[in-house]
C-alpha atoms as a PDB file:
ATOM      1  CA  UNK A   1     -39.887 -94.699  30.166  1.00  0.00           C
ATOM      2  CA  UNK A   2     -41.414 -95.378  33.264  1.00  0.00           C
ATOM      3  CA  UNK A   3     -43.959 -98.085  32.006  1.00  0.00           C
ATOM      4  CA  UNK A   4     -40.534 -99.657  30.302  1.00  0.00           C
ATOM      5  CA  UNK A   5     -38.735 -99.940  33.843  1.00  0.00           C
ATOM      6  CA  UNK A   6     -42.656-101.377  35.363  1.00  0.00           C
ATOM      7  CA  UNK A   7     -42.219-103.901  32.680  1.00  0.00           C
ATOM      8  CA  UNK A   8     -39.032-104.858  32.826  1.00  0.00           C
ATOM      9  CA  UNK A   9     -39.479-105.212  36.915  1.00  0.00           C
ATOM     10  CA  UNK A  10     -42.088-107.283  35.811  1.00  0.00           C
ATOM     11  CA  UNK A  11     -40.321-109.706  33.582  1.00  0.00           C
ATOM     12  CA  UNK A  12     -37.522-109.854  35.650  1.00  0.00           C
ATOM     13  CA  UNK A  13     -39.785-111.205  38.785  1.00  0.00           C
ATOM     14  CA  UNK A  14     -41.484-113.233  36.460  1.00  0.00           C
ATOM     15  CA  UNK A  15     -38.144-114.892  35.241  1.00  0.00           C
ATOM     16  CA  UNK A  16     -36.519-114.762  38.509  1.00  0.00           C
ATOM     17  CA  UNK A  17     -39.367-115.753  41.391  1.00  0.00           C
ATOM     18  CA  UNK A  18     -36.736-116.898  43.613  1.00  0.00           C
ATOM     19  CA  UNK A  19     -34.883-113.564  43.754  1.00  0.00           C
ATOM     20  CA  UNK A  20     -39.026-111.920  45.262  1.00  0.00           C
ATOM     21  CA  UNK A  21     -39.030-110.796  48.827  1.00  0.00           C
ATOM     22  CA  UNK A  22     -39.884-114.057  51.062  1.00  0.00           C
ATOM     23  CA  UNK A  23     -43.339-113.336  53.346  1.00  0.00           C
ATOM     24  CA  UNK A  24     -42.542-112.980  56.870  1.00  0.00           C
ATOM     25  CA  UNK A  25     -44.219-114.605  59.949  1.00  0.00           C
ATOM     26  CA  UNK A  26     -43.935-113.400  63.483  1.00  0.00           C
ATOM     27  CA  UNK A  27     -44.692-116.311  66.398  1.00  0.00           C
ATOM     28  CA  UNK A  28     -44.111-116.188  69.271  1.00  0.00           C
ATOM     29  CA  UNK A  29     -42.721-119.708  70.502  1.00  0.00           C
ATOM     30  CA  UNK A  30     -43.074-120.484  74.602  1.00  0.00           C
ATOM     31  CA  UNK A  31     -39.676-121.670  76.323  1.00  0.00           C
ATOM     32  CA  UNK A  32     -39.155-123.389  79.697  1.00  0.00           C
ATOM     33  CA  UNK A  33     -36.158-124.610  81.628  1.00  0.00           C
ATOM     34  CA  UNK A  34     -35.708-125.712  84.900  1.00  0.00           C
ATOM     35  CA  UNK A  35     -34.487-123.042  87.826  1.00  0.00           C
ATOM     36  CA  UNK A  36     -30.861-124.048  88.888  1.00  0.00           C
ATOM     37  CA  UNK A  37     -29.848-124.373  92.460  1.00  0.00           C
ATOM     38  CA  UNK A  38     -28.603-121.078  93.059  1.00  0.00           C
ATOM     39  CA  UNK A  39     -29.446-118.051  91.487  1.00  0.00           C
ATOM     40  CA  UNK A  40     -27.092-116.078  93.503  1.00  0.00           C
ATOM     41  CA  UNK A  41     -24.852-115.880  90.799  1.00  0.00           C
ATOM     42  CA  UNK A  42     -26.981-115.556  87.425  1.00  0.00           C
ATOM     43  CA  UNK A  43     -27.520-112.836  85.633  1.00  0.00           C
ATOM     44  CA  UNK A  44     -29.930-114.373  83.037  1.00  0.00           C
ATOM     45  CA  UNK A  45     -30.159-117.188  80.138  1.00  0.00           C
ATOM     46  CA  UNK A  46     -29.403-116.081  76.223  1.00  0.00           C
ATOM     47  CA  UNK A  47     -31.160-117.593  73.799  1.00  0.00           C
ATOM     48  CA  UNK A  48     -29.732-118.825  70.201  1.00  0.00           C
ATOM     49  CA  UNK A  49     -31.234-119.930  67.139  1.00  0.00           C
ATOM     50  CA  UNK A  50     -29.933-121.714  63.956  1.00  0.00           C
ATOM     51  CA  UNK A  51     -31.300-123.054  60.542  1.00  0.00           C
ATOM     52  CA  UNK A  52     -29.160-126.159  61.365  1.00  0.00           C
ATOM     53  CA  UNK A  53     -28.893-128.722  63.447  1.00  0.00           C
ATOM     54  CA  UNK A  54     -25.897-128.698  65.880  1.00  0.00           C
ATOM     55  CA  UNK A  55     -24.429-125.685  64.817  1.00  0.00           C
ATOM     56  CA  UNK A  56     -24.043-122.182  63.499  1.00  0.00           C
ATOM     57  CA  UNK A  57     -26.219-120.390  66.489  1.00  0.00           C
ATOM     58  CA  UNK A  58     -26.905-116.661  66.478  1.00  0.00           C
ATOM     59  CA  UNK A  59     -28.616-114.807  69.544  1.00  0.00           C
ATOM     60  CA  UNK A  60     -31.395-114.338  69.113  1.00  0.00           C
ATOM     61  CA  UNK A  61     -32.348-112.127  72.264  1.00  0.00           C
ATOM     62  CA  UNK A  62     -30.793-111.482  76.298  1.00  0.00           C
ATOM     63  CA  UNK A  63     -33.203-112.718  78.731  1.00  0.00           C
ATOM     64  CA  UNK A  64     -32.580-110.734  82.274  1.00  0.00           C
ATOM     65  CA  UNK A  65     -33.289-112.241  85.955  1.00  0.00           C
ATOM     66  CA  UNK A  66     -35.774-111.954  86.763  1.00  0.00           C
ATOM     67  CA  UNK A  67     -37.950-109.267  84.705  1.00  0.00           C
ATOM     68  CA  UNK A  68     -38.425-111.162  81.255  1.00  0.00           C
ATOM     69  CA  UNK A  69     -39.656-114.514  82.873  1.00  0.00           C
ATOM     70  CA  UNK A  70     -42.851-115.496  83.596  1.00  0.00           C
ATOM     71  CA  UNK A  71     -44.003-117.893  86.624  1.00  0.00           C
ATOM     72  CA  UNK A  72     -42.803-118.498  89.634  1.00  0.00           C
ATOM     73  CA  UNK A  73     -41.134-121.946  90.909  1.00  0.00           C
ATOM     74  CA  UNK A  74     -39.005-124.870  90.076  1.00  0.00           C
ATOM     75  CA  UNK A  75     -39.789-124.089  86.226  1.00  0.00           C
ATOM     76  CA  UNK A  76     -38.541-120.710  84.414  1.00  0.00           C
ATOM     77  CA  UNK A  77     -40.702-119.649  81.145  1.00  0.00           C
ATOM     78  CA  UNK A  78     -40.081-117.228  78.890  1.00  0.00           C
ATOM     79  CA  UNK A  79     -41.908-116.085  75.672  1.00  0.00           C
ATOM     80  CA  UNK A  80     -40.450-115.151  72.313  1.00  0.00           C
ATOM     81  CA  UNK A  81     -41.087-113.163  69.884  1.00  0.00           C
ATOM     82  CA  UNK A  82     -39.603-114.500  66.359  1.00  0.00           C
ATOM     83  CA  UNK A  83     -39.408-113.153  63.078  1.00  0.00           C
ATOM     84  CA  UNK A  84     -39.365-115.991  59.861  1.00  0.00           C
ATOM     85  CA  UNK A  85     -39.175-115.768  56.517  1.00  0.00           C
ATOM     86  CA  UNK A  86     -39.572-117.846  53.190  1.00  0.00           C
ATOM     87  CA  UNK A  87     -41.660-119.048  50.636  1.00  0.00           C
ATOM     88  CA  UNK A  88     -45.320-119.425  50.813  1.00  0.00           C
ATOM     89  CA  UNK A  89     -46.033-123.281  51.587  1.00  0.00           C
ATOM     90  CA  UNK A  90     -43.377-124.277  52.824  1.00  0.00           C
ATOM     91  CA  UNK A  91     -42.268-125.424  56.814  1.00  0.00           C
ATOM     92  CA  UNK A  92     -39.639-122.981  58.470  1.00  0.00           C
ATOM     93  CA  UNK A  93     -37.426-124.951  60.926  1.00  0.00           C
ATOM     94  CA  UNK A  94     -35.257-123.375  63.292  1.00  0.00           C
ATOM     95  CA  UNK A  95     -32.952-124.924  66.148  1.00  0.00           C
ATOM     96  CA  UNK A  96     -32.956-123.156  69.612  1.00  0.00           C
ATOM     97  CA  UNK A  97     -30.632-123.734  72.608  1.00  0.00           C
ATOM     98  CA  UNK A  98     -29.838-121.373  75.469  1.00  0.00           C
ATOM     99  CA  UNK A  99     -26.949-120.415  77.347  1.00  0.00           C
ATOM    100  CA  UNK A 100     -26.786-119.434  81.448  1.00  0.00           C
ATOM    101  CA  UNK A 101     -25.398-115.847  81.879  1.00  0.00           C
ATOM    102  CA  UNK A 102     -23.283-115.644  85.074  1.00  0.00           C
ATOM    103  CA  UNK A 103     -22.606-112.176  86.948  1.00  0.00           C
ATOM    104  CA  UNK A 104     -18.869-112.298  86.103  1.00  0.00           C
ATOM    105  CA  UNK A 105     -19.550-111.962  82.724  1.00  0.00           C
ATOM    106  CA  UNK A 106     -18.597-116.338  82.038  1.00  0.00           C
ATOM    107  CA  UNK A 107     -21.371-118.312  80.086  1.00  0.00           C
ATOM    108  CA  UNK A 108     -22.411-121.745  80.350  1.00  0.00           C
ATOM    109  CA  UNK A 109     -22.556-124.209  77.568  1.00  0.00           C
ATOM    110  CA  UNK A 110     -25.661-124.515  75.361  1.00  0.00           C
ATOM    111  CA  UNK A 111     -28.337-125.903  76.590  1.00  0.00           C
ATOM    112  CA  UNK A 112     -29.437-129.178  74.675  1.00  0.00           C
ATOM    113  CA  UNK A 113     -31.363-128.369  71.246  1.00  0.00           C
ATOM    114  CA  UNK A 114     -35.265-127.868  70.458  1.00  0.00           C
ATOM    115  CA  UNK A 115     -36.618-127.968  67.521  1.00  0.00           C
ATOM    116  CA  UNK A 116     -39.333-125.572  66.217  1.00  0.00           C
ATOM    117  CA  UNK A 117     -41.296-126.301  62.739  1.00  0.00           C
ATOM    118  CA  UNK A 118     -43.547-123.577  61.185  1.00  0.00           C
ATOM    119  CA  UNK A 119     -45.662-123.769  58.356  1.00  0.00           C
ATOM    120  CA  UNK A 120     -45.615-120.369  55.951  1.00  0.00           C
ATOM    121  CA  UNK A 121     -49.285-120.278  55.161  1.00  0.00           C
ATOM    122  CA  UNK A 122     -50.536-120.219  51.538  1.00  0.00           C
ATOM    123  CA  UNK A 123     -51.827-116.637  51.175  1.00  0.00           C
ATOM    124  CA  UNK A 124     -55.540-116.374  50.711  1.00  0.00           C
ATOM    125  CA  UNK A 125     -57.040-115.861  47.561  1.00  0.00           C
ATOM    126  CA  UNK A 126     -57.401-111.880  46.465  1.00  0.00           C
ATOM    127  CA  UNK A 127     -61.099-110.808  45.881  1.00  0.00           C
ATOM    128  CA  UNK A 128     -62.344-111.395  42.561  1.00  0.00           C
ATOM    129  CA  UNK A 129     -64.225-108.479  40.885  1.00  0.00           C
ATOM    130  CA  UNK A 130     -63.148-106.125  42.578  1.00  0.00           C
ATOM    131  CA  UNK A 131     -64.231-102.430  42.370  1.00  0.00           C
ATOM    132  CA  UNK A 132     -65.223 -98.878  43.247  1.00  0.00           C
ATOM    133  CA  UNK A 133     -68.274 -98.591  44.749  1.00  0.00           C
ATOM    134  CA  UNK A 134     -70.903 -96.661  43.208  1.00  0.00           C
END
């Protein structure tokens, strides 16, 4: 029964390659925005993502004042980590804008968009006669 199910798993993944679990990339992508006038009343920056262009944007991840940036002076930078996923080959785009995070809880419009392209590598090739050692 059990070597009935394996093959039938089989078949099925065979017959169905879109339906296999995409491989999965993690970058990390470098950010940077200009510091505003006054920080007085910021509380951080939020940072959105979107398979779109223009639209549909889910955070992504809070960035707090001042302990997730890195530098100092007139430019902010911030590094994230981001998962992707999808088939081997192709190029992964995402859209990324960010949003100012005041104290009283109000957020600013989104930033303008940048675009991020990443390639899904082709996975190398498995070893050929492979073995137990003996």
């Amino acid at each position: 029964m059990k070597i009935l199910i394996l093959i039938l798993a089989i078949i099925f993944l065979i017959a169905f390659p879109a339906l296999a679990a995409d491989p999965t990339a993690t970058v990390k992508i470098t950010f940077s925005w200009e510091q505003p006038e006054s920080l007085a009343d910021i509380s951080g920056w939020s940072l959105y993502y979107s398979p779109t262009a223009g639209s549909g944007y889910i955070k992504a991840v809070d960035i707090l004042y001042p302990s997730a940036l890195v530098g100092t002076g007139p430019t902010f930078t911030y590094v994230a980590t981001i998962y992707l996923s999808g088939p081997y080959g192709s190029t992964i785009t995402k859209y990324f804008v960010a949003t100012a995070n005041g104290k009283n809880g109000l957020k600013s419009v989104y930033s303008n968009e940048v675009r991020y392209d990443y390639p899904m590598s082709t996975p190398p090739t498995a070893p050929a006669n492979f073995r137990k050692g003996g």
